[in-house]
C-alpha atoms as a PDB file:
ATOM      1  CA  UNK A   1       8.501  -8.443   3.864  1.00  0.00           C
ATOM      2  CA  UNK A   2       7.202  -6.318   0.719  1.00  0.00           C
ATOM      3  CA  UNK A   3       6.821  -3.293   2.679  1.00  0.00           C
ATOM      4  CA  UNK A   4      10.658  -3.162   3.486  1.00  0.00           C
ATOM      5  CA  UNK A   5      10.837  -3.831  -0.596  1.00  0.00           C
ATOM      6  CA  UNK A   6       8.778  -1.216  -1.722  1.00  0.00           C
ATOM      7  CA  UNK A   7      10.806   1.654   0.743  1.00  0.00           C
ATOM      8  CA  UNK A   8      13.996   0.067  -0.571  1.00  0.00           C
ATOM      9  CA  UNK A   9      12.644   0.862  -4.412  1.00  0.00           C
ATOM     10  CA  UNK A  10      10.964   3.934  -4.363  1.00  0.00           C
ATOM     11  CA  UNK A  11      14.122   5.198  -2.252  1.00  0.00           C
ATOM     12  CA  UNK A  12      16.737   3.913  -5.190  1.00  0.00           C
ATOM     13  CA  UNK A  13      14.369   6.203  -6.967  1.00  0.00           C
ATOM     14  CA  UNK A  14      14.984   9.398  -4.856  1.00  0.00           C
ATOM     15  CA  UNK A  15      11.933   9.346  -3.389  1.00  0.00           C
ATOM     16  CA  UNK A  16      10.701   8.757   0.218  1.00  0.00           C
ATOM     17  CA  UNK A  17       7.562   7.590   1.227  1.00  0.00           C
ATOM     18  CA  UNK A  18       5.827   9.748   3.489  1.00  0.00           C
ATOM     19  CA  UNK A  19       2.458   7.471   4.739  1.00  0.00           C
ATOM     20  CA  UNK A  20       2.011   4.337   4.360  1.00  0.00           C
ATOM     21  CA  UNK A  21      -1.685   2.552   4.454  1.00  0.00           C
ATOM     22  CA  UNK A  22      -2.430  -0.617   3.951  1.00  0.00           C
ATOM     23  CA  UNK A  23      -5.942  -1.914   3.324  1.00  0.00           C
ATOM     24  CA  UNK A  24      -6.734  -5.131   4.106  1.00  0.00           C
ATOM     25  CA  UNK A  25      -9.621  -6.852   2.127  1.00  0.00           C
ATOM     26  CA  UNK A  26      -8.212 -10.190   3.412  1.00  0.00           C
ATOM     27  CA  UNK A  27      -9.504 -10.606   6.923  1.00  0.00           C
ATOM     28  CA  UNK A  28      -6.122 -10.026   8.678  1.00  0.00           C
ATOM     29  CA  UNK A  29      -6.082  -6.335   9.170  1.00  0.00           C
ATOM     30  CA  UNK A  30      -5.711  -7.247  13.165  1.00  0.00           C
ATOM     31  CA  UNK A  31      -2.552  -9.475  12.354  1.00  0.00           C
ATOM     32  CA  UNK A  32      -1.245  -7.023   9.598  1.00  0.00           C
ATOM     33  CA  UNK A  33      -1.357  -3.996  12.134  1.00  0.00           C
ATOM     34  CA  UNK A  34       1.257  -5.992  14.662  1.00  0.00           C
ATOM     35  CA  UNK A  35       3.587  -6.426  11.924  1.00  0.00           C
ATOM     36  CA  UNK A  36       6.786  -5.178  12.690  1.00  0.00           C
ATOM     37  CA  UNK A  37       7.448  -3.780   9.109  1.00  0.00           C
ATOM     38  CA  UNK A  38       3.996  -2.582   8.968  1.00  0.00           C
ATOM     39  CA  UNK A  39       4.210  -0.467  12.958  1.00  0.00           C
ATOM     40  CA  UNK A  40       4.312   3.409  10.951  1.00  0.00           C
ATOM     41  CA  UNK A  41       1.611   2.189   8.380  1.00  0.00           C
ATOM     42  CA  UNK A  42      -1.925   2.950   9.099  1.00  0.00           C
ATOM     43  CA  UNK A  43      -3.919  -0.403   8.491  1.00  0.00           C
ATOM     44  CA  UNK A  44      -7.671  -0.260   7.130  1.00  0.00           C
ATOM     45  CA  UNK A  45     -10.188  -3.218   6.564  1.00  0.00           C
ATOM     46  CA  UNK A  46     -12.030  -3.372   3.955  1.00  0.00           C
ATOM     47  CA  UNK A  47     -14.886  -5.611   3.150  1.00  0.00           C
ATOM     48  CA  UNK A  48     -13.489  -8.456  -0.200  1.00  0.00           C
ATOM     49  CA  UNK A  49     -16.148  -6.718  -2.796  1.00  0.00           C
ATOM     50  CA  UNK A  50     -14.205  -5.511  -5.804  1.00  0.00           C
ATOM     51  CA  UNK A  51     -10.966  -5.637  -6.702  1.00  0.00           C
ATOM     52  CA  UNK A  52      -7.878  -3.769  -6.660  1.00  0.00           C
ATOM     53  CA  UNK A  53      -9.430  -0.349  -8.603  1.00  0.00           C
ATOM     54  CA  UNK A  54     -12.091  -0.269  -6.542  1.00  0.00           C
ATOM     55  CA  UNK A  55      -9.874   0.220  -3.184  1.00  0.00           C
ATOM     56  CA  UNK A  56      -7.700   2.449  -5.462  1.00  0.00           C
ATOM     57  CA  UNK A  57     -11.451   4.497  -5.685  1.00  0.00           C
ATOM     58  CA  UNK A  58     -12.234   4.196  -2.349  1.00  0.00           C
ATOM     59  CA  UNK A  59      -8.733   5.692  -0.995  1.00  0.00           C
ATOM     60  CA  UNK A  60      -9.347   8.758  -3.390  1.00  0.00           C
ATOM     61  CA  UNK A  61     -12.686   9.183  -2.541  1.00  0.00           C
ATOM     62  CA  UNK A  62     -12.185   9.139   1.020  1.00  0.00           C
ATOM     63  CA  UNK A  63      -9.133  11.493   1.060  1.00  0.00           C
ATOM     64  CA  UNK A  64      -9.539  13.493  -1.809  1.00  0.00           C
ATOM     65  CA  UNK A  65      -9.406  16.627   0.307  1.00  0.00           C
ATOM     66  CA  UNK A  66      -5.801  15.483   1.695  1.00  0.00           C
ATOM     67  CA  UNK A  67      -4.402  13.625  -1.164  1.00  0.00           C
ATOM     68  CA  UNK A  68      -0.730  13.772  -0.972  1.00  0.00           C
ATOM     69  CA  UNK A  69       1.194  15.136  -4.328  1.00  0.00           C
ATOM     70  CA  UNK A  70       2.224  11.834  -5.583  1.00  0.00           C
ATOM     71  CA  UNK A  71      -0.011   8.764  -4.241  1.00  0.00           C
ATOM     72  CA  UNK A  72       1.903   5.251  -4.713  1.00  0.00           C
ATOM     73  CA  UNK A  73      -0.785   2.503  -4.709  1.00  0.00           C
ATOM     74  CA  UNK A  74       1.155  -1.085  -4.290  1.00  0.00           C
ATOM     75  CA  UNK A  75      -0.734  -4.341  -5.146  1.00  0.00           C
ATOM     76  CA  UNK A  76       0.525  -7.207  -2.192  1.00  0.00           C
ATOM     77  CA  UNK A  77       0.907  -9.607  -5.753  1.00  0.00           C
ATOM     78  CA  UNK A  78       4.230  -7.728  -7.268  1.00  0.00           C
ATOM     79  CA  UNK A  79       4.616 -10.186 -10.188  1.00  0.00           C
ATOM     80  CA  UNK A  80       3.622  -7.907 -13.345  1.00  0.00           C
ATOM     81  CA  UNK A  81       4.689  -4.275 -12.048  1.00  0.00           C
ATOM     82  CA  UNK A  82       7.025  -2.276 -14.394  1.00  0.00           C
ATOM     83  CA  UNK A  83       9.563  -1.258 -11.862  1.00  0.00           C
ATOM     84  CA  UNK A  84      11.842  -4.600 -11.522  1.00  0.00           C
ATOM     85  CA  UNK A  85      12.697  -4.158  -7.634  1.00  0.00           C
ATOM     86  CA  UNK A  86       8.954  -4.354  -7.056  1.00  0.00           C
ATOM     87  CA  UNK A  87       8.399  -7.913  -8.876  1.00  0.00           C
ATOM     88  CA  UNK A  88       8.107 -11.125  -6.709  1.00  0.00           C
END
């Protein structure tokens, strides 16, 4: 359900989200990609090496020549994020 979350707070914001990906470093990209909230999002697996900055690297790396204006990275653990609609 923290997809639906997310669209809710970055919309009391102003802001609509445009793309949403969704990598999985968790071994459940096939299970993520059925999701209901998750049918628009584009899911991507990801080997577990690293942690959170080094997906945040690889998504800029890989689409550096299409970056969007604004780029939103979530973390699936909400508990210490700044925005209070976003924490768990």
């Amino acid at each position: 359900r923290w997809l639906p979350d997310v669209r809710a707070a970055v919309a009391a914001h102003g802001l609509k989200l445009q793309r949403v990906i969704v990598y999985s470093k968790c071994g459940r990209a096939d299970e993520l990609a059925h999701a209901p909230e998750l049918r628009d999002a584009e899911v991507v697996r990801l080997p577990n090496v690293g942690r959170c900055d080094g997906t945040y690297a690889y998504h800029l790396a890989r689409r550096y020549d299409s970056l969007a204006d604004v780029v939103l990275f979530v973390k699936d653990s909400t508990w210490d994020y700044p925005l209070d609609e976003l924490r768990a």
